[in-house]
C-alpha atoms as a PDB file:
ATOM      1  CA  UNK A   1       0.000   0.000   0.000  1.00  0.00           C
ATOM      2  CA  UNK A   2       1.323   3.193  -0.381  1.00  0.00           C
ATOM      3  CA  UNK A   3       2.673   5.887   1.870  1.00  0.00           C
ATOM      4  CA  UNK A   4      -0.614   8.244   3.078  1.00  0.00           C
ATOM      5  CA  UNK A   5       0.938  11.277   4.421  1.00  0.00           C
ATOM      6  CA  UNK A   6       1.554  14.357   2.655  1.00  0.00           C
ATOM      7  CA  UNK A   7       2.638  16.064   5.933  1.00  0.00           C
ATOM      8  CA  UNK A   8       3.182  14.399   9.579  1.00  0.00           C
ATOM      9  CA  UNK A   9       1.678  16.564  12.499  1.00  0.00           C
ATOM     10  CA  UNK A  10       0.698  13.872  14.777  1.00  0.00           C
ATOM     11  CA  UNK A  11      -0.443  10.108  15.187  1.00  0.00           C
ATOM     12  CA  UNK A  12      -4.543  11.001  15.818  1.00  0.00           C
ATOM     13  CA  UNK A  13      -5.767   9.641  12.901  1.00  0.00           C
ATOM     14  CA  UNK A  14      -3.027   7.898  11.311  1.00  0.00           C
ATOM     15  CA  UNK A  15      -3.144   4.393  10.113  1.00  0.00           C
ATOM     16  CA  UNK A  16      -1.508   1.093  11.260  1.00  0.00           C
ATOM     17  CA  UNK A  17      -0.500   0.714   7.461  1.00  0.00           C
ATOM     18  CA  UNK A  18       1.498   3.955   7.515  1.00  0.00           C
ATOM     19  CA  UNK A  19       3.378   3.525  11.151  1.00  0.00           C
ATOM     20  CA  UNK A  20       3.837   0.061   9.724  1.00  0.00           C
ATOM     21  CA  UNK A  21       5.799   1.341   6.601  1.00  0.00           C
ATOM     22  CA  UNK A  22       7.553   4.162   8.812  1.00  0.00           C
ATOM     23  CA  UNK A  23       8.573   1.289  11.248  1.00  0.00           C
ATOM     24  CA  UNK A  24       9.835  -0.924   8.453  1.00  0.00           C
ATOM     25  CA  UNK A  25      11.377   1.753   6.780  1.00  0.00           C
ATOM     26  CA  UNK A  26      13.186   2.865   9.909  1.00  0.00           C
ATOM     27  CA  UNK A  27      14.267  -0.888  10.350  1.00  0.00           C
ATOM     28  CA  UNK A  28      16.400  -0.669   7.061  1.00  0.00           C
ATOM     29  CA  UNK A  29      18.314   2.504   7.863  1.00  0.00           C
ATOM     30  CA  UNK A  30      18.998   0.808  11.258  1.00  0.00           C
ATOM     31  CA  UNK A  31      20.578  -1.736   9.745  1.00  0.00           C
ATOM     32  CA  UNK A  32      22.876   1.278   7.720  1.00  0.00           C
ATOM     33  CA  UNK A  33      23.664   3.149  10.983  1.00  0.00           C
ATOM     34  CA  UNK A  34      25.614  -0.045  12.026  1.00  0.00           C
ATOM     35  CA  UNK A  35      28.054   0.246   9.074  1.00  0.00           C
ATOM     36  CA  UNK A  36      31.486   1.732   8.993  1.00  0.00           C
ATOM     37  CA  UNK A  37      29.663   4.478   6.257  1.00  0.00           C
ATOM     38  CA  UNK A  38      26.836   5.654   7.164  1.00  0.00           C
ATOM     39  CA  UNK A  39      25.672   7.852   4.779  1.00  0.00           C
ATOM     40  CA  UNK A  40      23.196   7.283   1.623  1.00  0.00           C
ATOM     41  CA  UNK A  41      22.446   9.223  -1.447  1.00  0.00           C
ATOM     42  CA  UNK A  42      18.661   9.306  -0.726  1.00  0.00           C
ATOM     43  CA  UNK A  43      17.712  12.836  -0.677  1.00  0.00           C
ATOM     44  CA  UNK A  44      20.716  14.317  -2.213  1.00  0.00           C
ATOM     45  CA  UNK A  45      19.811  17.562  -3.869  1.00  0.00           C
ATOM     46  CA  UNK A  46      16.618  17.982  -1.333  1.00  0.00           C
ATOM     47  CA  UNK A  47      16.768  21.120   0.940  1.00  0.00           C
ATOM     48  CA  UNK A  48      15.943  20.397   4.422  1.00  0.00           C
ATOM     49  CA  UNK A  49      15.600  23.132   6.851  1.00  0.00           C
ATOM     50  CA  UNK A  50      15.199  22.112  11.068  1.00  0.00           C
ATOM     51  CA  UNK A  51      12.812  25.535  12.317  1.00  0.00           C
ATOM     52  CA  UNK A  52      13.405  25.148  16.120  1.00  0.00           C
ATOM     53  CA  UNK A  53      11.200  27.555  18.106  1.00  0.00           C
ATOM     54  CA  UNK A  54      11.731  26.101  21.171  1.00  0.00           C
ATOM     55  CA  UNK A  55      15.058  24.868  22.836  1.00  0.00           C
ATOM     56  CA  UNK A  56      15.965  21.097  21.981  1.00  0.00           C
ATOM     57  CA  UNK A  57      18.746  19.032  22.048  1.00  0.00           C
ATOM     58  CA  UNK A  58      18.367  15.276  21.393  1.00  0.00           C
ATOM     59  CA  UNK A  59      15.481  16.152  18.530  1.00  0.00           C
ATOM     60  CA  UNK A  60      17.288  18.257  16.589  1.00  0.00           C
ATOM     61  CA  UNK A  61      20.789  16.698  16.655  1.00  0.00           C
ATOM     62  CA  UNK A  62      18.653  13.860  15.756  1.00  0.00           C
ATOM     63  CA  UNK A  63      16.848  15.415  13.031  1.00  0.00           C
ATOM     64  CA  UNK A  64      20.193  16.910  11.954  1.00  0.00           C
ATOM     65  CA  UNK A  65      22.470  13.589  11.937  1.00  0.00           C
ATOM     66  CA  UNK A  66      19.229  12.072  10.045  1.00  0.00           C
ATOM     67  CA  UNK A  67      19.144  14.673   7.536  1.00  0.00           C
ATOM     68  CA  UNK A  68      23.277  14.149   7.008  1.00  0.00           C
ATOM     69  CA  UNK A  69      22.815  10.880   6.782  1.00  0.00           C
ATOM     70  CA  UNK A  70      20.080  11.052   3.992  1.00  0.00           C
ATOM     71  CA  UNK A  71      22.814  13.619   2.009  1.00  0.00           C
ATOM     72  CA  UNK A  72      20.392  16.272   2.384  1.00  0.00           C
ATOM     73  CA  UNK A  73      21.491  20.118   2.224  1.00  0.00           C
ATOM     74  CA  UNK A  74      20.695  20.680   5.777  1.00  0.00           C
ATOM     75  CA  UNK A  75      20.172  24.326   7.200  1.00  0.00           C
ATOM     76  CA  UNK A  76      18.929  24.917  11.372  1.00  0.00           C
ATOM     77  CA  UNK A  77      17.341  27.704  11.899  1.00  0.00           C
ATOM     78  CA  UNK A  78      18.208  30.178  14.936  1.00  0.00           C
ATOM     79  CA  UNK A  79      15.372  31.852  16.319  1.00  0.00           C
ATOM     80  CA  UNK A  80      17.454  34.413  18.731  1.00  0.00           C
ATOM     81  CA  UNK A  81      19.882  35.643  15.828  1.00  0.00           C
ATOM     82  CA  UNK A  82      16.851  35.588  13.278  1.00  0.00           C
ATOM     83  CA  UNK A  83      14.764  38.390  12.413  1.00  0.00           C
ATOM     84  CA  UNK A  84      12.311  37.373  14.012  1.00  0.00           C
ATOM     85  CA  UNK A  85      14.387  39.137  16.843  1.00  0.00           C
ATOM     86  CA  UNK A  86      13.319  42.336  15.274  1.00  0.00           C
ATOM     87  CA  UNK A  87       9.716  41.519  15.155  1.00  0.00           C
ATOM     88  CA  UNK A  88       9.191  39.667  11.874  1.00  0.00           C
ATOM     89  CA  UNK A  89       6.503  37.104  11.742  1.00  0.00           C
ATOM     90  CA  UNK A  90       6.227  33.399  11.747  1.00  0.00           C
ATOM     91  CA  UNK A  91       4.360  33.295   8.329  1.00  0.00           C
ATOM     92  CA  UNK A  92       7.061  36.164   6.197  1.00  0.00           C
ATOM     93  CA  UNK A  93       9.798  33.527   7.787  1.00  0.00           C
ATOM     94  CA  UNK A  94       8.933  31.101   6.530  1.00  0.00           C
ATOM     95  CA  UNK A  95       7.547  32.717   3.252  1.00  0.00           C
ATOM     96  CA  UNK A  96      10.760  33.878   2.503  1.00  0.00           C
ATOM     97  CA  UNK A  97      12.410  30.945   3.990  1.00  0.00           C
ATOM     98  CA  UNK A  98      10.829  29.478   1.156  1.00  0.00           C
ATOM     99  CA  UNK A  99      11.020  31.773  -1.759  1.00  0.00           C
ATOM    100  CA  UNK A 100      15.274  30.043  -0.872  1.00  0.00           C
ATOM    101  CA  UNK A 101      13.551  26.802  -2.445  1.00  0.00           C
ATOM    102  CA  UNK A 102      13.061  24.335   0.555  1.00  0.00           C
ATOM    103  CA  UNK A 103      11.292  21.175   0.713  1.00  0.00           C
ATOM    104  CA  UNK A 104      10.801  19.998   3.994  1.00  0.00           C
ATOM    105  CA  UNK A 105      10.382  22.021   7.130  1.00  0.00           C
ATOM    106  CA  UNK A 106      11.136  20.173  10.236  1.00  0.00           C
ATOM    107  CA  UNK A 107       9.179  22.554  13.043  1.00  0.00           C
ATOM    108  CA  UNK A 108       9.394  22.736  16.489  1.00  0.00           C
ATOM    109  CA  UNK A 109       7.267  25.000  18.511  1.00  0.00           C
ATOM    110  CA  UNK A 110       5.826  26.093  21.729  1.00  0.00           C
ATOM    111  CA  UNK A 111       2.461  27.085  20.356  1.00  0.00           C
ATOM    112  CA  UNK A 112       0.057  23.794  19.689  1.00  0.00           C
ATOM    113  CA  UNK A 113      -1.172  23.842  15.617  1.00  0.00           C
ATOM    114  CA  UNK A 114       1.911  25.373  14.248  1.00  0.00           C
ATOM    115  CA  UNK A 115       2.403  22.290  11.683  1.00  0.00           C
ATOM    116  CA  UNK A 116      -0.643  22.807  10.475  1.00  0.00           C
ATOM    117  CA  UNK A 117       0.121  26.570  10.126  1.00  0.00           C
ATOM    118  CA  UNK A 118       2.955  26.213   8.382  1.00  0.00           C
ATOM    119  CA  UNK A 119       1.391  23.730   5.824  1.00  0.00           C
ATOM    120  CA  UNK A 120      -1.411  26.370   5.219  1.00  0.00           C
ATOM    121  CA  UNK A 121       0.985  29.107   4.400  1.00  0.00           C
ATOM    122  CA  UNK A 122       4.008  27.053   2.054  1.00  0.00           C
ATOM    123  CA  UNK A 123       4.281  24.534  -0.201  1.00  0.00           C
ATOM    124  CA  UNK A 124       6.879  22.999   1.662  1.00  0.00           C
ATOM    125  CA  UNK A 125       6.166  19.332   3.292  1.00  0.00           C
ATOM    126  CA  UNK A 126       5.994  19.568   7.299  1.00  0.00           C
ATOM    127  CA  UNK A 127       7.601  17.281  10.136  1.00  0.00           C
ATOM    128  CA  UNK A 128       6.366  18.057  13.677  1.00  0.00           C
ATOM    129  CA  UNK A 129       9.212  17.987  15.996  1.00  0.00           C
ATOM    130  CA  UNK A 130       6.773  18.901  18.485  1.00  0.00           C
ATOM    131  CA  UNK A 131       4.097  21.820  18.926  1.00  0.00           C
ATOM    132  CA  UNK A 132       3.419  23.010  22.866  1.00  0.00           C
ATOM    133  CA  UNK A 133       1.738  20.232  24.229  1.00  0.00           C
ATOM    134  CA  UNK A 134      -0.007  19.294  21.557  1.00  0.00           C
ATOM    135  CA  UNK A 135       1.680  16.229  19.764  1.00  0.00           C
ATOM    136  CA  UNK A 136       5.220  14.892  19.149  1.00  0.00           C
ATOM    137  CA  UNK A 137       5.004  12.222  16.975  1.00  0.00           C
ATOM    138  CA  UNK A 138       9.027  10.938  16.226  1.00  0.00           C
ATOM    139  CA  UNK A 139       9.327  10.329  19.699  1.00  0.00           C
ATOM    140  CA  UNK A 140       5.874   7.855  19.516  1.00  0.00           C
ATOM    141  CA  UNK A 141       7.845   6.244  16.227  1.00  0.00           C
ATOM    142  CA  UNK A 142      11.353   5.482  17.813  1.00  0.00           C
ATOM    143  CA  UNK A 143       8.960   4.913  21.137  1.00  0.00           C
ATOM    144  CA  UNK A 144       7.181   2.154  19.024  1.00  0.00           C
ATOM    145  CA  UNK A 145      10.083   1.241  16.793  1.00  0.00           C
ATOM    146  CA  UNK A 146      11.468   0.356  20.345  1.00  0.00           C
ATOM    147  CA  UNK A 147       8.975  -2.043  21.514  1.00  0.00           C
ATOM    148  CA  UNK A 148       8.738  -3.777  18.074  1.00  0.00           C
ATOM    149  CA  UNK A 149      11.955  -4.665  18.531  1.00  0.00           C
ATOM    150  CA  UNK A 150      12.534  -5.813  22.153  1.00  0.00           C
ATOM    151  CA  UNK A 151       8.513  -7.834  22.013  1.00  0.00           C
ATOM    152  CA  UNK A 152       8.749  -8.164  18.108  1.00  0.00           C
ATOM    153  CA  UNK A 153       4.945  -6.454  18.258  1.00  0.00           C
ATOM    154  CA  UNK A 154       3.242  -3.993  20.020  1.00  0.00           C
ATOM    155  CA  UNK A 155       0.349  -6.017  19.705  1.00  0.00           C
ATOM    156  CA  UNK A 156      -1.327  -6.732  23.095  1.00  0.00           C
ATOM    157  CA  UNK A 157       1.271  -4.940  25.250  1.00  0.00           C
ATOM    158  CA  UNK A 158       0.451  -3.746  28.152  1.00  0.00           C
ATOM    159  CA  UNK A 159       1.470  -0.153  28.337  1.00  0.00           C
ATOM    160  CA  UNK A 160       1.524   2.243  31.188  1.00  0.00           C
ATOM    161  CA  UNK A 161       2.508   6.249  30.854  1.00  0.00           C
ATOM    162  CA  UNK A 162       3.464   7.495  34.341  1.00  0.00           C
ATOM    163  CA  UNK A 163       3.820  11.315  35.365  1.00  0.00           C
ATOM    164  CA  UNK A 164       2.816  14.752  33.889  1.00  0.00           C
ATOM    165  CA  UNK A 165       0.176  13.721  31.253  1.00  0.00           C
ATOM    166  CA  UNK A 166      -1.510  17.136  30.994  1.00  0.00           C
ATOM    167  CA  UNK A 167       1.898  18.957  29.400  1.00  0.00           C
ATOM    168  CA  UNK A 168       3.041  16.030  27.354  1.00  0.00           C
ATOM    169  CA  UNK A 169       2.803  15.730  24.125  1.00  0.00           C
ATOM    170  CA  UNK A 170       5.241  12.574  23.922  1.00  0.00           C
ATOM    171  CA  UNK A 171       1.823  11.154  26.025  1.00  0.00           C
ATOM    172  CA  UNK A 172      -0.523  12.095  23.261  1.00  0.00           C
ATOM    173  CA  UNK A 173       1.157  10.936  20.609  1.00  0.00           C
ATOM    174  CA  UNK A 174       2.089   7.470  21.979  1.00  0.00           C
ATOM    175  CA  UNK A 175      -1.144   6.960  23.131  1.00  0.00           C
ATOM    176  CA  UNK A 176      -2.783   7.219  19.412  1.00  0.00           C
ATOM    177  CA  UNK A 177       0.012   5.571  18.364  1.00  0.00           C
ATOM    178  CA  UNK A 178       0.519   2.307  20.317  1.00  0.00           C
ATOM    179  CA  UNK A 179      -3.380   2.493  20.672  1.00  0.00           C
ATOM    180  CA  UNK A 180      -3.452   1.867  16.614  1.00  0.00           C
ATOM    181  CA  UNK A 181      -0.816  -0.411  16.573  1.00  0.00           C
ATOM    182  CA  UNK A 182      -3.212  -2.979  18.957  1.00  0.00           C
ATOM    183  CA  UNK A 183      -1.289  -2.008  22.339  1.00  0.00           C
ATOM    184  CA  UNK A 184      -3.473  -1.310  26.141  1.00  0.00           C
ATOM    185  CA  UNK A 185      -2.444   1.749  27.012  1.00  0.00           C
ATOM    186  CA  UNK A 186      -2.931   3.180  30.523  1.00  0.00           C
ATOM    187  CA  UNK A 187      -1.941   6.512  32.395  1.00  0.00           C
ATOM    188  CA  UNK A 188      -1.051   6.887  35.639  1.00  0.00           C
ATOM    189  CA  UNK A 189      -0.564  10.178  37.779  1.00  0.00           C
ATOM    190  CA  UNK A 190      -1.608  12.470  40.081  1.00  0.00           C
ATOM    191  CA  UNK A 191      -4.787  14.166  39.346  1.00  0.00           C
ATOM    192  CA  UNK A 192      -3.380  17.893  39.258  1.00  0.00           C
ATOM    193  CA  UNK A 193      -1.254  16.549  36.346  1.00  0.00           C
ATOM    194  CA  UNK A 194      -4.246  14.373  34.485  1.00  0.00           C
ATOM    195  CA  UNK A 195      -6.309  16.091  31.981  1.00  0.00           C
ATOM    196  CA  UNK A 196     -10.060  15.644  32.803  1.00  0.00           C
ATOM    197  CA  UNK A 197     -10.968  14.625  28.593  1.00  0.00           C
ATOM    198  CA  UNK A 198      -8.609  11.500  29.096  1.00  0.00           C
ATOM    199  CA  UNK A 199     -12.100   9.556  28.578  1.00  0.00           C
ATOM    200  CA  UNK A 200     -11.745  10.448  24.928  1.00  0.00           C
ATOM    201  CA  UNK A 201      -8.251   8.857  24.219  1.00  0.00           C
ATOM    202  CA  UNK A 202      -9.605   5.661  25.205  1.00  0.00           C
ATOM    203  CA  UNK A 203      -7.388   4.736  28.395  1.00  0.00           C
ATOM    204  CA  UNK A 204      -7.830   4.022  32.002  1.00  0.00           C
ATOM    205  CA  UNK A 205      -6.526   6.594  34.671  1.00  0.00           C
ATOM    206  CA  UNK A 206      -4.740   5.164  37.908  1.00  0.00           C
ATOM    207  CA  UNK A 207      -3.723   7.407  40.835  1.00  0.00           C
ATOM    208  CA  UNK A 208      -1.817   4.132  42.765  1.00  0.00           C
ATOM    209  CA  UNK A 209       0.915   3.957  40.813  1.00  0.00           C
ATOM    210  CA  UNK A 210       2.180   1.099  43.644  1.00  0.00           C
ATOM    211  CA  UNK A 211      -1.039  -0.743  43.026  1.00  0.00           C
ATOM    212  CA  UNK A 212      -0.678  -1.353  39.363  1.00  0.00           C
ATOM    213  CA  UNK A 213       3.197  -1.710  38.937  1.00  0.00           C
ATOM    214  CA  UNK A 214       3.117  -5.625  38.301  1.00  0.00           C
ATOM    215  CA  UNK A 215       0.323  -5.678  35.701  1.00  0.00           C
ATOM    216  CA  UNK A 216       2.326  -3.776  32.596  1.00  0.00           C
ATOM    217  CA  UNK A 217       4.622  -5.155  30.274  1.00  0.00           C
ATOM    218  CA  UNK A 218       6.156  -1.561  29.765  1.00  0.00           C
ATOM    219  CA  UNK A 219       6.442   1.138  32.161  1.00  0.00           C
ATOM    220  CA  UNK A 220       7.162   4.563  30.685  1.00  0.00           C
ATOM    221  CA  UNK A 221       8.113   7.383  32.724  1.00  0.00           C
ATOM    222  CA  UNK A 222       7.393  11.088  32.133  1.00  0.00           C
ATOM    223  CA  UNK A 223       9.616  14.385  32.670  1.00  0.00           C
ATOM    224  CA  UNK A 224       8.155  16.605  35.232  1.00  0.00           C
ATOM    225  CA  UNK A 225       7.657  19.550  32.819  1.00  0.00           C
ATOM    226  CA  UNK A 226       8.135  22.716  35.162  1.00  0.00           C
ATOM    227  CA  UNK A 227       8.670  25.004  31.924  1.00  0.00           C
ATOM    228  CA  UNK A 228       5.092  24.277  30.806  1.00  0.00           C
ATOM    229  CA  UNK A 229       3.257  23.981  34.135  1.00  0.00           C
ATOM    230  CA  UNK A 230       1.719  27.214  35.736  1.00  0.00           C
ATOM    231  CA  UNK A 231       3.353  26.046  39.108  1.00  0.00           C
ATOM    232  CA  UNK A 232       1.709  24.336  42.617  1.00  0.00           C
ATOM    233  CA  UNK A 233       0.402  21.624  40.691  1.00  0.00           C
ATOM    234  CA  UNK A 234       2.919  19.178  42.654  1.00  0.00           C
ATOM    235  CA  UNK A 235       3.796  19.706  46.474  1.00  0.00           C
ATOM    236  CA  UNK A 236       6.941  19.085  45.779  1.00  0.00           C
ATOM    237  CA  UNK A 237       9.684  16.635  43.540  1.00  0.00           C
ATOM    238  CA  UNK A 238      10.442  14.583  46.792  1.00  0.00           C
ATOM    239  CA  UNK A 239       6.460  13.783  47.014  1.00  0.00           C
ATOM    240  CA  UNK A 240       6.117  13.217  43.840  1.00  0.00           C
ATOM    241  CA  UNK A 241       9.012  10.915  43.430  1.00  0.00           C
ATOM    242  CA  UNK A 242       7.752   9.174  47.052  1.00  0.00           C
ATOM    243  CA  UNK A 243       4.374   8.375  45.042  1.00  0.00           C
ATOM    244  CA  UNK A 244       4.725   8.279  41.059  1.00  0.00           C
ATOM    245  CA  UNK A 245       8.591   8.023  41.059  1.00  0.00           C
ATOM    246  CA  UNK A 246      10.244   4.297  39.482  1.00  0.00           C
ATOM    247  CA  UNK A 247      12.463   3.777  42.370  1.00  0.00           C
ATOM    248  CA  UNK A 248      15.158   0.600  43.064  1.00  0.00           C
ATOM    249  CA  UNK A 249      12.252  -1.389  45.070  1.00  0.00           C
ATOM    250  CA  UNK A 250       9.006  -0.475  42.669  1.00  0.00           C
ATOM    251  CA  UNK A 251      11.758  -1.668  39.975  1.00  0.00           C
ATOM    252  CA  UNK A 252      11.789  -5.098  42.063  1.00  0.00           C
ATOM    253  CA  UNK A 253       7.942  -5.124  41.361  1.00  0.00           C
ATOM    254  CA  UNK A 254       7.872  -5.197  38.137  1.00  0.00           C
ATOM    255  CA  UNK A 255       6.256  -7.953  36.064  1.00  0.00           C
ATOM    256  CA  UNK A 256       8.811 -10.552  35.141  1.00  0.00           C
ATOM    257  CA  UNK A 257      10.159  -9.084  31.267  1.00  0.00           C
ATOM    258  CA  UNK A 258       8.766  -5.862  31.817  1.00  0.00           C
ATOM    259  CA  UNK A 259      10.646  -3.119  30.254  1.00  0.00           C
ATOM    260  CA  UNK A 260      11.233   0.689  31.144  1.00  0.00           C
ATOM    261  CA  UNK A 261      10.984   3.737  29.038  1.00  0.00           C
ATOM    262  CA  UNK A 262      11.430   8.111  28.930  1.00  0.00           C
ATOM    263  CA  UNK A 263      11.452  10.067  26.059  1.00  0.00           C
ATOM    264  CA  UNK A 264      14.435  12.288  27.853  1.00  0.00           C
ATOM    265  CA  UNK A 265      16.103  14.243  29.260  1.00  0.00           C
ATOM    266  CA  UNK A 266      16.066  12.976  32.597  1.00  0.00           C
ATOM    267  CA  UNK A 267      15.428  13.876  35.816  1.00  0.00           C
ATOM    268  CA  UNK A 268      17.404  11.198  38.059  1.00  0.00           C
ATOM    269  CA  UNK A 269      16.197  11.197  41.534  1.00  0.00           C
ATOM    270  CA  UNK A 270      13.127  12.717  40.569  1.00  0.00           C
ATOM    271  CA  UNK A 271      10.725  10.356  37.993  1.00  0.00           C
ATOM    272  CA  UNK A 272      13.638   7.545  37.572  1.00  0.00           C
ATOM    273  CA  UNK A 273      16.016   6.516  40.432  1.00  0.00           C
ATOM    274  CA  UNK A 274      19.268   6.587  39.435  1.00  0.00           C
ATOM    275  CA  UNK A 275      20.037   3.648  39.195  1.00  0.00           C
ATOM    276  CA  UNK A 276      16.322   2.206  37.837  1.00  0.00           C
ATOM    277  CA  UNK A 277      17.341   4.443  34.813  1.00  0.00           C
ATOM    278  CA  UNK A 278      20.421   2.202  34.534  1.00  0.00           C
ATOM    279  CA  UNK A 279      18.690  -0.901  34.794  1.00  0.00           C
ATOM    280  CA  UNK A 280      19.196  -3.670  32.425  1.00  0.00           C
ATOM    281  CA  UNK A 281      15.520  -3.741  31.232  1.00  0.00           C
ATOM    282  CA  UNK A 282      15.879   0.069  30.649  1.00  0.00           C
ATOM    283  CA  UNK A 283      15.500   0.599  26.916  1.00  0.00           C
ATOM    284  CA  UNK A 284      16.388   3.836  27.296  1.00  0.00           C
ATOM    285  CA  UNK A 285      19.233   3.926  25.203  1.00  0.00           C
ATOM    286  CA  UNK A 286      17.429   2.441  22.985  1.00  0.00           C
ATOM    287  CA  UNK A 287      14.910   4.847  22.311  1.00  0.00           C
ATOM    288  CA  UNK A 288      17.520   7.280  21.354  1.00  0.00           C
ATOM    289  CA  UNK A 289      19.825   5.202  18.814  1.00  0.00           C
ATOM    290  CA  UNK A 290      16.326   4.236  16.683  1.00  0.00           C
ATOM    291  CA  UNK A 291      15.118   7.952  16.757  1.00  0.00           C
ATOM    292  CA  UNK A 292      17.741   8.679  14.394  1.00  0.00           C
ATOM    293  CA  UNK A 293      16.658   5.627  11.879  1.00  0.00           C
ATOM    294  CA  UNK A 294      12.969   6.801  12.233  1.00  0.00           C
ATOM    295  CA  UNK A 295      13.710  10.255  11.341  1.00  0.00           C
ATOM    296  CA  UNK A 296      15.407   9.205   8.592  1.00  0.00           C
ATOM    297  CA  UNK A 297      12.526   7.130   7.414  1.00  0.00           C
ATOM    298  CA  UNK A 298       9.845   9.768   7.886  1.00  0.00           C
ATOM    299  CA  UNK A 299      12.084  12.466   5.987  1.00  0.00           C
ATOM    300  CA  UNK A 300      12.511   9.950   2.734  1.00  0.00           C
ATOM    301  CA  UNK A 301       8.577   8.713   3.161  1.00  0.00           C
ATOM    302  CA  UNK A 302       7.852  12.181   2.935  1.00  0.00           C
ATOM    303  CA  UNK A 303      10.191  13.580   0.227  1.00  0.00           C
ATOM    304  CA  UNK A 304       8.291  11.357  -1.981  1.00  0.00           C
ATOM    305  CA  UNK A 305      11.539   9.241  -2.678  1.00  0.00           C
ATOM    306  CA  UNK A 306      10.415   6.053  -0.595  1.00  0.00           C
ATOM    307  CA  UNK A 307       9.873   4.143  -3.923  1.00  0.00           C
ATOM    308  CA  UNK A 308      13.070   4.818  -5.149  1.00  0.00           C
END
């Protein structure tokens, strides 16, 4: 079947056939990141440009070592020497941005909908690298890319997403995602930190995170997000790690071949113990090595060069 997706904002809505063939795809440029070169010619002569609103590290190195990889001309765009210092908007940016004949956009932005912005207002194609706390949807790929590898499906995993729900957007995407993909997915929180909608994703909410430890195949563990939250919403990191946080015993409780999972950076001490992010069913590690092969497959699915 062929590839859907003109543009990739997020997972709502997207089928199991086309996070199949971004999973497979990502699969055979895993196998070329374990060669002495490697580099392809995929997208040479395709202009790739990374617009990073928002501070990031592991995404956009990512993005950019997937781009290099590809041979695409690569350019990163720096919002504080930009003129958008001087007051220029989002949409002449990128118009003119543009008018310098790119393809793909690669976006990442604090304000939710900005994909879908940028797709109204170029011709280019658009990659959410995540939008506010809307949707992130690599992370959900390599997240699922992940799993697919350690259980060989995601089919009828049990899947549990521990901490901040309400400002993560690695939450919503994973949820559609793994949801499609046949997995149970759970979340599991305080309440001050649980949107009230959750009804409408489909999932189960837990507020004993003790109680339901030994029933989930896969425990993954949120970043407390204190950039995005308005503040008082958690007494304090030592609560919250006392209650919601995967320390050395509630690792012990795990169900026998159960795995752990964040989508990074993280806060030892806080939502892992240090040494439960350590552990040897952490895939962790992981998580980051295959975001680089499914960034490279969504950027060739995308281009329109998949085929070839």
């Amino acid at each position: 079947m062929a590839f859907a997706l003109k543009h990739l904002f997020g997972l709502k809505g997207v089928s199991q056939e086309d996070i199949t063939t971004i999973l497979d795809t990502a699969a055979s440029f895993r196998e070329v990141l374990d060669r002495p070169i490697r580099m392809v010619p995929s997208l040479r002569g395709v202009a790739v440009l990374n617009l990073f609103y928002e501070d990031s590290t592991r995404t956009r190195i990512s993005f950019e070592l997937a781009e290099k990889r590809l041979s695409a001309e690569v350019t990163t765009f720096a919002k504080g020497s930009s003129s958008v210092s001087k007051g220029e908007s989002l949409r002449d940016t990128v118009r003119n941005i543009e008018a310098m004949k790119i393809d793909i956009i690669v976006s990442r932005n604090s304000s939710p909908g900005t994909p879908q912005f940028l797709a109204n207002h170029t011709k280019c194609r658009i990659i959410n690298a995540g939008d506010g706390s809307h949707e992130h949807p690599t992370q959900a790929l390599l997240d699922m890319m992940t799993l697919r590898n350690h259980f060989g499906t995601l089919e009828g995993l049990k899947i549990l997403i521990v901490g901040d729900i309400t400002h993560s957007r690695v939450a919503r995407s994973d949820i559609w995602g793994m949801k499609t993909m046949g997995a149970d997915v759970d979340v599991c929180g305080p309440s001050t930190l649980i949107p009230l909608h959750m009804d409408a994703f489909g999932v189960t909410v837990h507020h004993d995170f003790d109680e339901v430890i030994p029933e989930y195949d896969v425990l993954y563990m949120l970043r407390i997000q204190k950039e995005r939250q308005s503040g008082g919403l958690i007494p304090s990191s030592q609560e919250y790690t006392a209650t919601f946080g995967l320390t050395n015993e509630r690792v012990k409780r795990m169900k026998p071949g159960a795995v752990i999972m964040h989508p990074g950076p993280i806060n030892r001490g806080v939502e892992l113990d240090y040494r439960a992010a350590d552990a040897p069913n952490s895939l962790i590690l992981d998580q980051v090595t295959n975001g680089e092969a499914v960034r490279m497959a969504v950027l060739l699915l995308l281009s329109g060069r998949g085929e070839e």
